[in-house]
Protein backbone atom coordinates (compact mmCIF):
# COMPACT_ATOMS: atom_id res chain seq x y z
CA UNK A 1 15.12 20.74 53.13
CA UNK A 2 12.80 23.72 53.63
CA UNK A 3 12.53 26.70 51.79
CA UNK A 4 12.10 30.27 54.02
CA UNK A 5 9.34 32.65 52.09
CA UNK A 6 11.25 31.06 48.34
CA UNK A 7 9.77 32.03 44.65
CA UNK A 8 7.14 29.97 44.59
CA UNK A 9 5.66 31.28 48.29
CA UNK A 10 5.88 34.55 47.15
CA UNK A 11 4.38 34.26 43.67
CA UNK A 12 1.47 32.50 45.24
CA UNK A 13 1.27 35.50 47.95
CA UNK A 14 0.96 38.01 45.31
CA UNK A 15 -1.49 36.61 43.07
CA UNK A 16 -3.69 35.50 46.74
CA UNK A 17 -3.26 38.60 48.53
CA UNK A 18 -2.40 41.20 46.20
CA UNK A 19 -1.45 45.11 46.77
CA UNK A 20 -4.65 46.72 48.48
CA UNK A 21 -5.94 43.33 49.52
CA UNK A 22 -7.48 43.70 53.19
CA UNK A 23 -7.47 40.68 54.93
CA UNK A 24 -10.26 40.64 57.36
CA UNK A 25 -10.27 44.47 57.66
CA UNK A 26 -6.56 45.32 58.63
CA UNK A 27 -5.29 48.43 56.01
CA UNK A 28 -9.06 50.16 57.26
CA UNK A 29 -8.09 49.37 60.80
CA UNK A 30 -4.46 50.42 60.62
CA UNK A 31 -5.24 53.33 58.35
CA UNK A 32 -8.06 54.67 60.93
CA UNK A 33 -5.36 54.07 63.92
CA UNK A 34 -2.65 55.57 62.40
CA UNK A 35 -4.62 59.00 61.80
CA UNK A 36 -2.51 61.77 62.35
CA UNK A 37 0.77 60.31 62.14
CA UNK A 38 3.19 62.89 60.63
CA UNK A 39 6.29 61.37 60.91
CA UNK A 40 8.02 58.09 59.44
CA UNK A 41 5.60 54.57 60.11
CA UNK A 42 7.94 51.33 59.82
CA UNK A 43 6.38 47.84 58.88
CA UNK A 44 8.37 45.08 59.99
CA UNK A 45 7.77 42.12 57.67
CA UNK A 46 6.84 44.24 54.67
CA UNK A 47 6.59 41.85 52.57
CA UNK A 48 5.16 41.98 48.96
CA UNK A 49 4.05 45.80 49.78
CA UNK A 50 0.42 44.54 49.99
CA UNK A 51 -0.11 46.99 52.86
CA UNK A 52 2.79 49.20 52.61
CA UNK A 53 1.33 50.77 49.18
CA UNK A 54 -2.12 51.33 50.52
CA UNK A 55 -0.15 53.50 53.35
CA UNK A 56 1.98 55.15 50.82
CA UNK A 57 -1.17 56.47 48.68
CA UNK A 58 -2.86 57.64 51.96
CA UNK A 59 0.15 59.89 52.09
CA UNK A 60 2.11 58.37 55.30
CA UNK A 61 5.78 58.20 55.18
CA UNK A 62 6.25 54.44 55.04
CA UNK A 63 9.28 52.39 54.93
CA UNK A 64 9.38 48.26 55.59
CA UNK A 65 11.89 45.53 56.66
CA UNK A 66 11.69 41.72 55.58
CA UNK A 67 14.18 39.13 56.19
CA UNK A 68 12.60 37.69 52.45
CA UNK A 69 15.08 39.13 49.76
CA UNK A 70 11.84 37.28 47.12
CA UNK A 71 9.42 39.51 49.05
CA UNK A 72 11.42 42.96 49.10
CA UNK A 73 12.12 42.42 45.23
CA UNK A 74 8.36 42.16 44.76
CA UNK A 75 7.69 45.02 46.63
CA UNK A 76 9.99 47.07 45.34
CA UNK A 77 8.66 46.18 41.95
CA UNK A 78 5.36 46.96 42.88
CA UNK A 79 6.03 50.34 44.83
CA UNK A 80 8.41 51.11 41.01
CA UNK A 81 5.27 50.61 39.41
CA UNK A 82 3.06 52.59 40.97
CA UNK A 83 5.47 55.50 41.32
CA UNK A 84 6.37 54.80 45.11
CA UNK A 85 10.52 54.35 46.21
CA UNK A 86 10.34 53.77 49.62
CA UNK A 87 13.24 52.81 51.94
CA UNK A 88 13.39 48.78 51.95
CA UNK A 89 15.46 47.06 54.16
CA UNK A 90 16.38 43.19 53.76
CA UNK A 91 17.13 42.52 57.67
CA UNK A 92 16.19 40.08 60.39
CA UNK A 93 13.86 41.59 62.83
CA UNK A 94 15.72 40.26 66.22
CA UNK A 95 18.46 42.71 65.28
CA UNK A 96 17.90 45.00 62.80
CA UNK A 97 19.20 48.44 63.12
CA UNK A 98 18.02 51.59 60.83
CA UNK A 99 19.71 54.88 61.03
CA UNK A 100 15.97 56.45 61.52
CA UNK A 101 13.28 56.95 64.48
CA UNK A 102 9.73 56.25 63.60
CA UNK A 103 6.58 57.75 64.88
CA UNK A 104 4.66 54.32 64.53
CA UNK A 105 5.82 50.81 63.90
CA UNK A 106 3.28 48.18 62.83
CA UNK A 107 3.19 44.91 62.46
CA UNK A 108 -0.05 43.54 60.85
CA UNK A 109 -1.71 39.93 60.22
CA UNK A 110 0.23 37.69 63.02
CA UNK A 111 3.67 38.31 61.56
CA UNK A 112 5.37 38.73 64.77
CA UNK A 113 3.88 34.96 65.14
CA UNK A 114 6.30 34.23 62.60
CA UNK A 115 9.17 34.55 64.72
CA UNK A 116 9.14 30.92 66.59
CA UNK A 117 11.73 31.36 69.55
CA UNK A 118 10.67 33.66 72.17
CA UNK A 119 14.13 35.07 72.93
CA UNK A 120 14.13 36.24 69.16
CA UNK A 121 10.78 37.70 69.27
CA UNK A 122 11.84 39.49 72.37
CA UNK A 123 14.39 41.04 70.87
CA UNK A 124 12.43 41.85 67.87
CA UNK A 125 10.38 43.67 70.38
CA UNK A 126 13.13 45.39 72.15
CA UNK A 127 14.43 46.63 68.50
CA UNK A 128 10.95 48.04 67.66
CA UNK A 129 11.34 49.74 70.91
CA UNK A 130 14.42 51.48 70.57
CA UNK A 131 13.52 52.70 66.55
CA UNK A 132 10.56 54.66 68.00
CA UNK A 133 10.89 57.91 69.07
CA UNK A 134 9.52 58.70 72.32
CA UNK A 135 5.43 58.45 72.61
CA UNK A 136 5.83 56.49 69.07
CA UNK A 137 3.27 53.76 69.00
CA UNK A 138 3.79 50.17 68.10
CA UNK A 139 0.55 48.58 66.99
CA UNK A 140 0.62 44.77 66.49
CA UNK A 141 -1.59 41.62 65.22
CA UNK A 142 -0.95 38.41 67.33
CA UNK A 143 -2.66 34.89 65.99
CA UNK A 144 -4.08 32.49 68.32
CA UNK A 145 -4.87 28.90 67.12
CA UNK A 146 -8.34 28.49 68.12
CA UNK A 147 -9.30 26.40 65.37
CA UNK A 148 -5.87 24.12 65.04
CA UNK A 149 -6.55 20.65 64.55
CA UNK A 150 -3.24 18.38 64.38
CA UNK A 151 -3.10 16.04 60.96
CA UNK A 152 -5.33 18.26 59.57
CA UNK A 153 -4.53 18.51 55.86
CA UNK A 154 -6.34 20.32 52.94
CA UNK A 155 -5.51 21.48 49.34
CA UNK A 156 -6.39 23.95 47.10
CA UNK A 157 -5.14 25.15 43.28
CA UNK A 158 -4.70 28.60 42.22
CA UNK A 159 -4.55 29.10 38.61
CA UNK A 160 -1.92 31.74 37.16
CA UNK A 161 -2.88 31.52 33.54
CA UNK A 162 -4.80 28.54 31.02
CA UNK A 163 -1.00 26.87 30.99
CA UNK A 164 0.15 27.49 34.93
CA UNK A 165 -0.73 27.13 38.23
CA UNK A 166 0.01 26.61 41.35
CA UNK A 167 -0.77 23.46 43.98
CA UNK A 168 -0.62 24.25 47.65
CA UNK A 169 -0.83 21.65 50.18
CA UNK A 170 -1.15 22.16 53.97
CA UNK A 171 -0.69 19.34 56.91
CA UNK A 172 -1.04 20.64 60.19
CA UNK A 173 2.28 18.71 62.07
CA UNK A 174 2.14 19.68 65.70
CA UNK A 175 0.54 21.59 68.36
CA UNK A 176 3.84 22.35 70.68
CA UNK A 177 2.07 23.44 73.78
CA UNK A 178 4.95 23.53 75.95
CA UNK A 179 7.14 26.06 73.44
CA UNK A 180 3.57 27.95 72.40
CA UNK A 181 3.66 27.03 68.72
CA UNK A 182 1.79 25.47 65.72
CA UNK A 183 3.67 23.81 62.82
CA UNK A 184 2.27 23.48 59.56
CA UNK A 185 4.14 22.45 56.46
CA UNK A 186 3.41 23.92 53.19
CA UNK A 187 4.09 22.02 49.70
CA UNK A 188 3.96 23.86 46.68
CA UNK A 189 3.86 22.80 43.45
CA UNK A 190 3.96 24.36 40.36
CA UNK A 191 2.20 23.27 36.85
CA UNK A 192 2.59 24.06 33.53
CA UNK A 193 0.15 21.87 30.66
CA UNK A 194 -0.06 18.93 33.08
CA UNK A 195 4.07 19.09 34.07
CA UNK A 196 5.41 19.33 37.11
CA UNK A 197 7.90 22.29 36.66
CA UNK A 198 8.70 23.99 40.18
CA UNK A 199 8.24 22.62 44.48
CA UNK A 200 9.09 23.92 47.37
CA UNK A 201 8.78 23.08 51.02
CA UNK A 202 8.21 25.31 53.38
CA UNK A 203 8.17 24.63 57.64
CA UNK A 204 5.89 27.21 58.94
CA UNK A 205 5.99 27.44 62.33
CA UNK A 206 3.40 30.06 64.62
CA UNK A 207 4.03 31.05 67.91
CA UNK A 208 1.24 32.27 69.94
CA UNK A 209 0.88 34.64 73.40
CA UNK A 210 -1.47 34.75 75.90
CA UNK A 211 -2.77 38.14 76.91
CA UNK A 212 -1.36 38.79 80.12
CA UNK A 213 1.74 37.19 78.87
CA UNK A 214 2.32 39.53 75.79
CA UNK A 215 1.12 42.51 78.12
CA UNK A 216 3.57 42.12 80.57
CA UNK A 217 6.59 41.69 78.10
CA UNK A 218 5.41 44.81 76.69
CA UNK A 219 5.42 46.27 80.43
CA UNK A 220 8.86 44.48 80.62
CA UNK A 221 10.78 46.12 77.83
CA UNK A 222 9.67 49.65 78.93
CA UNK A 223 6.10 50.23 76.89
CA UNK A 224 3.15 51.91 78.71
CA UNK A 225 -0.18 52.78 77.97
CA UNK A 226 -0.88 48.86 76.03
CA UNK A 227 -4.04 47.94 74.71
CA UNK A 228 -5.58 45.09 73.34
CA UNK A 229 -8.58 45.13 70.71
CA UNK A 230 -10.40 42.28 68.76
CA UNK A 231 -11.77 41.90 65.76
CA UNK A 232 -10.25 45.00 64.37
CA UNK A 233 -12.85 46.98 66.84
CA UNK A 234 -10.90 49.26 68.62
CA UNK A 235 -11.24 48.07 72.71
CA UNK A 236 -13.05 45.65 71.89
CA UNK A 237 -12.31 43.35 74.59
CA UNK A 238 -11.01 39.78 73.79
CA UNK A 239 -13.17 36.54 74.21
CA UNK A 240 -11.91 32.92 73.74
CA UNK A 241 -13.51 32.68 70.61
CA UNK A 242 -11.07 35.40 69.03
CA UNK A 243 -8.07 34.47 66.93
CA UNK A 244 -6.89 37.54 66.13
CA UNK A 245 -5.81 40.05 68.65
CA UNK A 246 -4.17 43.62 68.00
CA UNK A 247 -2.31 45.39 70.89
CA UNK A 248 -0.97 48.83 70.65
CA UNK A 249 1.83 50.13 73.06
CA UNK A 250 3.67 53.60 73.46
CA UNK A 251 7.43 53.97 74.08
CA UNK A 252 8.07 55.83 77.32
């Protein structure tokens, strides 16, 4: 019934949140963290290469991993074009394995949200762990639904050319607060000179953490010297009125 991360998700990703496109600060953030990193950085959940490429013309030695074969064709047609051919991996993060040791591993914009059951996301974690070498630094965006409100739904339209574009409609389903995630569903639908051509459906489930929680699984799977940071302000310590959290841990 649902489509995961299909055509039409990633065509509207790329023309929304193109290569270069910061949202709410995180390639300056990132970038100014990840200052003098010599050896190979890892994104998990590449996806389109919207903030691999930025990393790639700053010089770093980037490769990515998406479980989206849509998303890793896109990127690799937009690293092609811009002279980049970085290692891509198609791979699911809970149990991925790469024949390489990074010096960083980041994980921008809430994607580790993405992955709704918390055994998976542990072992996501414990795989990030054990493709760092040690003192490598994982540095990671969590989401928290501060402003969810539950049959919510809104729409907008994103036009591709005079002929084409593309409907997306959101419904907030359910606030799980037992299991610590959000469900939204996502229609898309695409137009061409007032015909329905193209729709997917898309579940989109995000999980959420609290602090001391996601500290102490960090602490749990062998990572020391963890911070947490708001607003893309480095230290910056966390309020209730923060959605967007970034932690940073070191392997042992």
């Amino acid at each position: 019934m649902y489509s995961y991360y299909g055509p039409l998700c990633t065509e509207l990703y790329d023309l929304t949140k193109p290569v270069g496109y910061s949202i709410g600060g995180d390639i300056e953030y990132y970038l100014e963290r990840l200052k003098g990193t010599k050896g190979k950085v890892l994104e998990a959940g590449v996806g389109s290469g919207r903030f691999l490429i930025p990393l790639l013309e700053k010089g770093y030695k980037v490769e990515g991993i998406d479980y989206s074969p849509e998303m890793l064709d896109l990127c690799r047609k937009r690293c092609e074009e811009r002279g980049f051919m970085p290692n891509l991996y198609e791979g699911n993060l809970s149990n991925f394995s790469i024949d390489s040791k990074f010096e960083a591993i980041v994980m921008p914009t809430g994607s580790l949200c993405l992955i709704e059951n918390s055994k998976d996301a542990m072992d996501a974690l414990k795989c990030m762990y054990n493709h760092l070498i040690p003192g490598g630094r994982l540095i990671v965006d969590l989401l928290l639904p501060t402003d969810w409100r539950t049959g919510e739904t809104s729409s907008s339209y994103y036009e591709i050319s005079k002929e084409e574009g593309i409907a997306l409609e959101r419904k907030a389903v359910e606030m799980n607060w037992i299991d610590q995630y959000t469900l939204t569903v996502l229609k898309y639908e695409k137009w061409r000179n007032g015909k329905l051509i193209d729709s997917e459906l898309q579940r989109f489930p995000l999980r959420w953490y609290g602090i001391e929680e996601f500290q102490h699984i960090l602490t749990s799977l062998g990572f020391s010297d963890i911070t947490c940071s708001a607003e893309y302000i480095y230290n910056k310590k966390p309020s209730k009125e923060h959605s967007l959290i970034t932690f940073e841990a070191v392997r042992k």
